[in-house]
Structure formats: C-alpha cells, structure tokens
N, C-alpha and C. Protein backbone atom coordinates (compact mmCIF):
# COMPACT_ATOMS: atom_id res chain seq x y z
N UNK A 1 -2.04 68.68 17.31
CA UNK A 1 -3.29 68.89 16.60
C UNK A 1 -3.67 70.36 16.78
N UNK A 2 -3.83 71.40 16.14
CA UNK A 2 -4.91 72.13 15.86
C UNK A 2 -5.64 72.57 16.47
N UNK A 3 -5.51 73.87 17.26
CA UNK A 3 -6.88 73.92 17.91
C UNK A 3 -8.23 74.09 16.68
N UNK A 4 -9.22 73.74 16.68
CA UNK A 4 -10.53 73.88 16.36
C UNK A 4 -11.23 75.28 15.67
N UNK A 5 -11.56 75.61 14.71
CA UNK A 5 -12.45 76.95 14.74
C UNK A 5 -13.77 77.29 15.26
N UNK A 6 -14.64 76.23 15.83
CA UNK A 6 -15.69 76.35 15.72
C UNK A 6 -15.99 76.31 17.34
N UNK A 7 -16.91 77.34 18.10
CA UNK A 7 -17.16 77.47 19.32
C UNK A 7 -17.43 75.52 20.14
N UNK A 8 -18.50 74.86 19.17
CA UNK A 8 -18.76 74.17 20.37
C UNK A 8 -17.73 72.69 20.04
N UNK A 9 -16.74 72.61 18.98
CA UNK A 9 -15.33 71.83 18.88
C UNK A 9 -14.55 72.24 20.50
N UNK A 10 -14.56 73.39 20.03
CA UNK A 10 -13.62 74.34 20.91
C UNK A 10 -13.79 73.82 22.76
N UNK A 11 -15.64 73.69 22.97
CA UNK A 11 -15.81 72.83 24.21
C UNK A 11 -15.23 71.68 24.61
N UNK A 12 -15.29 70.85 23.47
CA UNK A 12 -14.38 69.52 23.49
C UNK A 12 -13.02 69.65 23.92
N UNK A 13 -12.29 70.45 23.12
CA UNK A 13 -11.03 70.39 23.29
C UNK A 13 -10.71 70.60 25.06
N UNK A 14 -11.32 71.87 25.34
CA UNK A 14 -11.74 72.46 27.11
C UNK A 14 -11.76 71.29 27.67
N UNK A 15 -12.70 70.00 27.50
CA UNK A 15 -12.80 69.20 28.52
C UNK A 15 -11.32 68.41 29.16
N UNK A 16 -11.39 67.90 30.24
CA UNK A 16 -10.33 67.39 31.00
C UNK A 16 -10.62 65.75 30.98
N UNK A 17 -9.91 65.01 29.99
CA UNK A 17 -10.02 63.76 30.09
C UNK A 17 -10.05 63.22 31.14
N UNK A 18 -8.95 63.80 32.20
CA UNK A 18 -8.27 63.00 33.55
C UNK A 18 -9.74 62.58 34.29
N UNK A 19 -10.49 63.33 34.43
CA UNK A 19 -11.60 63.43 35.63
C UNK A 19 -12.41 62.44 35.08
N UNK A 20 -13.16 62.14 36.41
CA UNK A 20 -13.79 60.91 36.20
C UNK A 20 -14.75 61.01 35.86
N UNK A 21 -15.63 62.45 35.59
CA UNK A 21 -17.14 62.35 34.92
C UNK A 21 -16.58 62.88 33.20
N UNK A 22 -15.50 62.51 33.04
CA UNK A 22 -15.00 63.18 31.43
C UNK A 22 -16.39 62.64 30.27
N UNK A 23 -16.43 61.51 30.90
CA UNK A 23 -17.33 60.99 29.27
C UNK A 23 -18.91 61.55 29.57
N UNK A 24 -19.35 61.72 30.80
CA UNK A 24 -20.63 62.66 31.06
C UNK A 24 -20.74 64.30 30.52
N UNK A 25 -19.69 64.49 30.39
CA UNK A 25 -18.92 65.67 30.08
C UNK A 25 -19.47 65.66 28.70
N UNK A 26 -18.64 64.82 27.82
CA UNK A 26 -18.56 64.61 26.65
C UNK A 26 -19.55 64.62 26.02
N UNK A 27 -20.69 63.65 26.59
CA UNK A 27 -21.66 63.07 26.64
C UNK A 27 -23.18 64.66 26.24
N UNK A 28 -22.50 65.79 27.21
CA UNK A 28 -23.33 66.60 27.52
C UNK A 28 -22.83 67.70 26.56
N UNK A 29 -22.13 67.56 25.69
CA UNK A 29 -21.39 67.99 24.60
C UNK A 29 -22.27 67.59 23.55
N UNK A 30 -21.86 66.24 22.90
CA UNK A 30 -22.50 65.55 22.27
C UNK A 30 -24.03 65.87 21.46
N UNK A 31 -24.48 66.01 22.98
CA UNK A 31 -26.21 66.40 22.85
C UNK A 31 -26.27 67.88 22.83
N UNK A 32 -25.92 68.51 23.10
CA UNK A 32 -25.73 70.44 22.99
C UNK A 32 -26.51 70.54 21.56
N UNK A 33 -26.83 71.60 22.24
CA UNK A 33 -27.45 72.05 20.06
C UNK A 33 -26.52 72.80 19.33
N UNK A 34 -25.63 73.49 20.32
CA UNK A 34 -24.66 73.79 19.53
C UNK A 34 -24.14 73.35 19.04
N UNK A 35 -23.28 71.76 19.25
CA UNK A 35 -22.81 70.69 18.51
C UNK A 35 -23.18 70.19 17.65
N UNK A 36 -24.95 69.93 17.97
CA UNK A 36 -25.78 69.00 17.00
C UNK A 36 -25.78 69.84 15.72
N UNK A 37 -25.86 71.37 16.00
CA UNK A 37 -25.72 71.96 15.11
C UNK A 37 -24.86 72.48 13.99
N UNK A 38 -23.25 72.34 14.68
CA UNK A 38 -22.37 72.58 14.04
C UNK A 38 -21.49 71.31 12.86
N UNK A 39 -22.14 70.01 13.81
CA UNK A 39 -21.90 69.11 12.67
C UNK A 39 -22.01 68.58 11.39
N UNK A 40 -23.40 68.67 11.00
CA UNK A 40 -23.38 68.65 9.87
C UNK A 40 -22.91 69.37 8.86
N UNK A 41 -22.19 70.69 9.28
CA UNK A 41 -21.84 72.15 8.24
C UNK A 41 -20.57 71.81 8.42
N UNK A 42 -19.55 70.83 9.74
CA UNK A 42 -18.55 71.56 9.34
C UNK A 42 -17.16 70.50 8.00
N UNK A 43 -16.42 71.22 8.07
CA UNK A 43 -15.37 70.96 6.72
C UNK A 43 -13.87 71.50 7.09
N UNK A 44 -13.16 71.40 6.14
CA UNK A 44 -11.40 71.13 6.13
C UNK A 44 -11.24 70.65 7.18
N UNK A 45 -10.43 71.49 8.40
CA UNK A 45 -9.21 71.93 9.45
C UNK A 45 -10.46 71.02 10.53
N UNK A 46 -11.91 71.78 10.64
CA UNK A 46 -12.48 71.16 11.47
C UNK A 46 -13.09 69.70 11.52
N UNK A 47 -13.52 69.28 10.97
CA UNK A 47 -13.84 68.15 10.32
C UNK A 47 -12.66 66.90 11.20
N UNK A 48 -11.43 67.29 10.02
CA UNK A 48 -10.27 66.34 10.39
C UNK A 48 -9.87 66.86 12.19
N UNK A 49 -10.08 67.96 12.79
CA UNK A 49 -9.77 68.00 13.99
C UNK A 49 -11.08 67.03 14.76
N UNK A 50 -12.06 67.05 14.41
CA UNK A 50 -12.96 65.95 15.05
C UNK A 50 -12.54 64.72 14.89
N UNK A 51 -12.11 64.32 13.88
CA UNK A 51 -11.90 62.74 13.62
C UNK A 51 -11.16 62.36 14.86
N UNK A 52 -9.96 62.92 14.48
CA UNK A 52 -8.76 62.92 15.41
C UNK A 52 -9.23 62.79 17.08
N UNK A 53 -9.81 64.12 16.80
CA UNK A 53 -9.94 64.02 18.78
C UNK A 53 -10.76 62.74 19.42
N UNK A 54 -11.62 62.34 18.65
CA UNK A 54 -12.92 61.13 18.76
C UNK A 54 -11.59 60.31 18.73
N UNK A 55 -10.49 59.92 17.65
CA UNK A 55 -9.85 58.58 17.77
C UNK A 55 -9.39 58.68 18.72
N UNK A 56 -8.27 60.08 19.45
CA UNK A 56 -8.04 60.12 20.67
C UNK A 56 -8.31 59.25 22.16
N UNK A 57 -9.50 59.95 22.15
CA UNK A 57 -10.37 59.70 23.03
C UNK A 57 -11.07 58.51 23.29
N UNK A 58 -11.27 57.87 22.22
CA UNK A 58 -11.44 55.92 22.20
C UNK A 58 -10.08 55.87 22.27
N UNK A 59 -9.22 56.00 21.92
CA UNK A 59 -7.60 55.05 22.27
C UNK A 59 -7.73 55.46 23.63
N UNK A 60 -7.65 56.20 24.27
CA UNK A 60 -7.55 56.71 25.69
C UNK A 60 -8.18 56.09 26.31
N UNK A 61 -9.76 55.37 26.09
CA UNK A 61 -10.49 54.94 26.69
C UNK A 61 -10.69 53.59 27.32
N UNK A 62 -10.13 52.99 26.49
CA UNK A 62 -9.38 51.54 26.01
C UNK A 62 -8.50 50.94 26.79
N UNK A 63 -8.86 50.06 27.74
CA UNK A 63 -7.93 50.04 28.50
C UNK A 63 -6.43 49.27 27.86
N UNK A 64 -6.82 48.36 26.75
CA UNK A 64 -5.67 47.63 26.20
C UNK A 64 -5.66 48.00 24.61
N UNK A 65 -4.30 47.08 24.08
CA UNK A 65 -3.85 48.08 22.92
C UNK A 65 -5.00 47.54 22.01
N UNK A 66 -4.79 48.58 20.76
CA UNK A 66 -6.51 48.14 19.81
C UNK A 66 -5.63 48.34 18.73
N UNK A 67 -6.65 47.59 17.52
CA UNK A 67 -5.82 47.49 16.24
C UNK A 67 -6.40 49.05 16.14
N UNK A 68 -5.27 49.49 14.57
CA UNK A 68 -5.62 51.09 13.97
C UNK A 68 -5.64 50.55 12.47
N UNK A 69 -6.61 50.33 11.74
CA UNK A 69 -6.38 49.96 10.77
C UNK A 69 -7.16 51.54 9.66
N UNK A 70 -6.38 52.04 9.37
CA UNK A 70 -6.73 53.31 8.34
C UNK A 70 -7.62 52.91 6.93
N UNK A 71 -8.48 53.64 6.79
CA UNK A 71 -8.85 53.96 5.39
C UNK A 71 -8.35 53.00 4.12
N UNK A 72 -7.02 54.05 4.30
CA UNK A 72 -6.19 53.57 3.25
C UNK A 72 -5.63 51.99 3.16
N UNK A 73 -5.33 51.80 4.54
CA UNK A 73 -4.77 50.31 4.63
C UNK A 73 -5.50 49.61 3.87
N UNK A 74 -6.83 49.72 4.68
CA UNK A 74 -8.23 48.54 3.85
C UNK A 74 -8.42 48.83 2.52
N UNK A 75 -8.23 49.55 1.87
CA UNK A 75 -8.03 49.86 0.39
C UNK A 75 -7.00 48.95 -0.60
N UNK A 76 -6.00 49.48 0.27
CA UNK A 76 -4.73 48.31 0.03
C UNK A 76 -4.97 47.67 0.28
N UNK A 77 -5.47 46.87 1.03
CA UNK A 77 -5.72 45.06 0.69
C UNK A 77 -6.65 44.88 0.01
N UNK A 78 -7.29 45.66 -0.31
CA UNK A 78 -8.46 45.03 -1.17
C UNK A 78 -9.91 44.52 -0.31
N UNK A 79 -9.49 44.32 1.28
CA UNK A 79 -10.87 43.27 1.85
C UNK A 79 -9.67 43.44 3.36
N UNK A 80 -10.83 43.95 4.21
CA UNK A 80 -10.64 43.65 5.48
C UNK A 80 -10.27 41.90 6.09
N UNK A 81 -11.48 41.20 5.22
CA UNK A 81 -11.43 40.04 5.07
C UNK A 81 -10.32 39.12 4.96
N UNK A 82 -9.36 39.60 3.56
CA UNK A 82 -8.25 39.25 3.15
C UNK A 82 -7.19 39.57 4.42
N UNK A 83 -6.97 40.87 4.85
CA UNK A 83 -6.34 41.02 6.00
C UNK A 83 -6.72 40.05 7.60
N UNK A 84 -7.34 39.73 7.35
CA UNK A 84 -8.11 39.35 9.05
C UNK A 84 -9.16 38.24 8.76
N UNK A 85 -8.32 37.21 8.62
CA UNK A 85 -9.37 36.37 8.04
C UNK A 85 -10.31 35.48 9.07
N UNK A 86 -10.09 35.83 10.32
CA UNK A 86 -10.73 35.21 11.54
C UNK A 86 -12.03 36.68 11.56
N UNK A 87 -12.47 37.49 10.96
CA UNK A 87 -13.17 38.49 11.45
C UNK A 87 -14.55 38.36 9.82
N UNK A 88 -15.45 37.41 10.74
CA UNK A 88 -16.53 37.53 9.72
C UNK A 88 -17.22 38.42 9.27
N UNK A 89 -17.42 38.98 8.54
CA UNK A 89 -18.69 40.03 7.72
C UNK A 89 -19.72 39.87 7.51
C-alpha cells in the first residue's frame, strides 16, 4: 500500500499496531482536528489508502477469520440477502 499524502493519514500509518495501547493510539488520532479535518476533503490515492488501512486494522483486530464481502460482490448478487440467506435485514 502507498504511503499516504496527507500529514495526519501519515500519523496512522506511524502508529505500531503490535503495542498494546495501539487502538488508544488510534483512538487519539481519530479525534485530532487534524484528522477531523482532513477527512472530509480528502480524494484519489488518499481516500482509497484510508479504506484499506481501516480494513487492515479490523482484520488484525479480529481475533477469528471474518467474511470480506466487496462492493462489487453484493452487486453481483443482486441482495446480500440472496447470498446469505440466514442474515436478516
């Protein structure tokens, strides 16, 4: 992945998952005004480097495996529903 253009992305990337206050970390990211601020403006390269790092970081978090069901997949079926028919709406 990409490093980031934007200073307070750029914090994120810095942080150290391994450690055990990572999500306080994150957390203190999150709330920054620099962040709060840079989100709503940003676009292309950065944008998709956020998605990514956020899915990252929930798969990481997780202690067991999780479905990944894309965009596109649910498109292609037409209905989450149709795919997963034990999962009410």
């Amino acid at each position: 992945m990409p490093s980031p253009n934007h200073p307070a992305l750029e914090q994120l990337r810095r942080l150290d998952r391994s450690l055990s206050g990572f999500h306080d970390q994150l957390c203190n990211v999150f709330y920054g005004k620099e962040y709060q601020g840079c989100v709503p403006n940003l676009q292309g390269g950065d944008s998709a480097w956020l998605v990514d790092y956020l899915d990252e970081v929930r798969a990481a978090s997780l202690p067991f495996p999780t479905l990944r069901l894309s965009y596109a997949d649910s498109r292609r079926s037409g209905s989450l529903q149709s795919r997963f028919p034990e999962v009410s709406t």
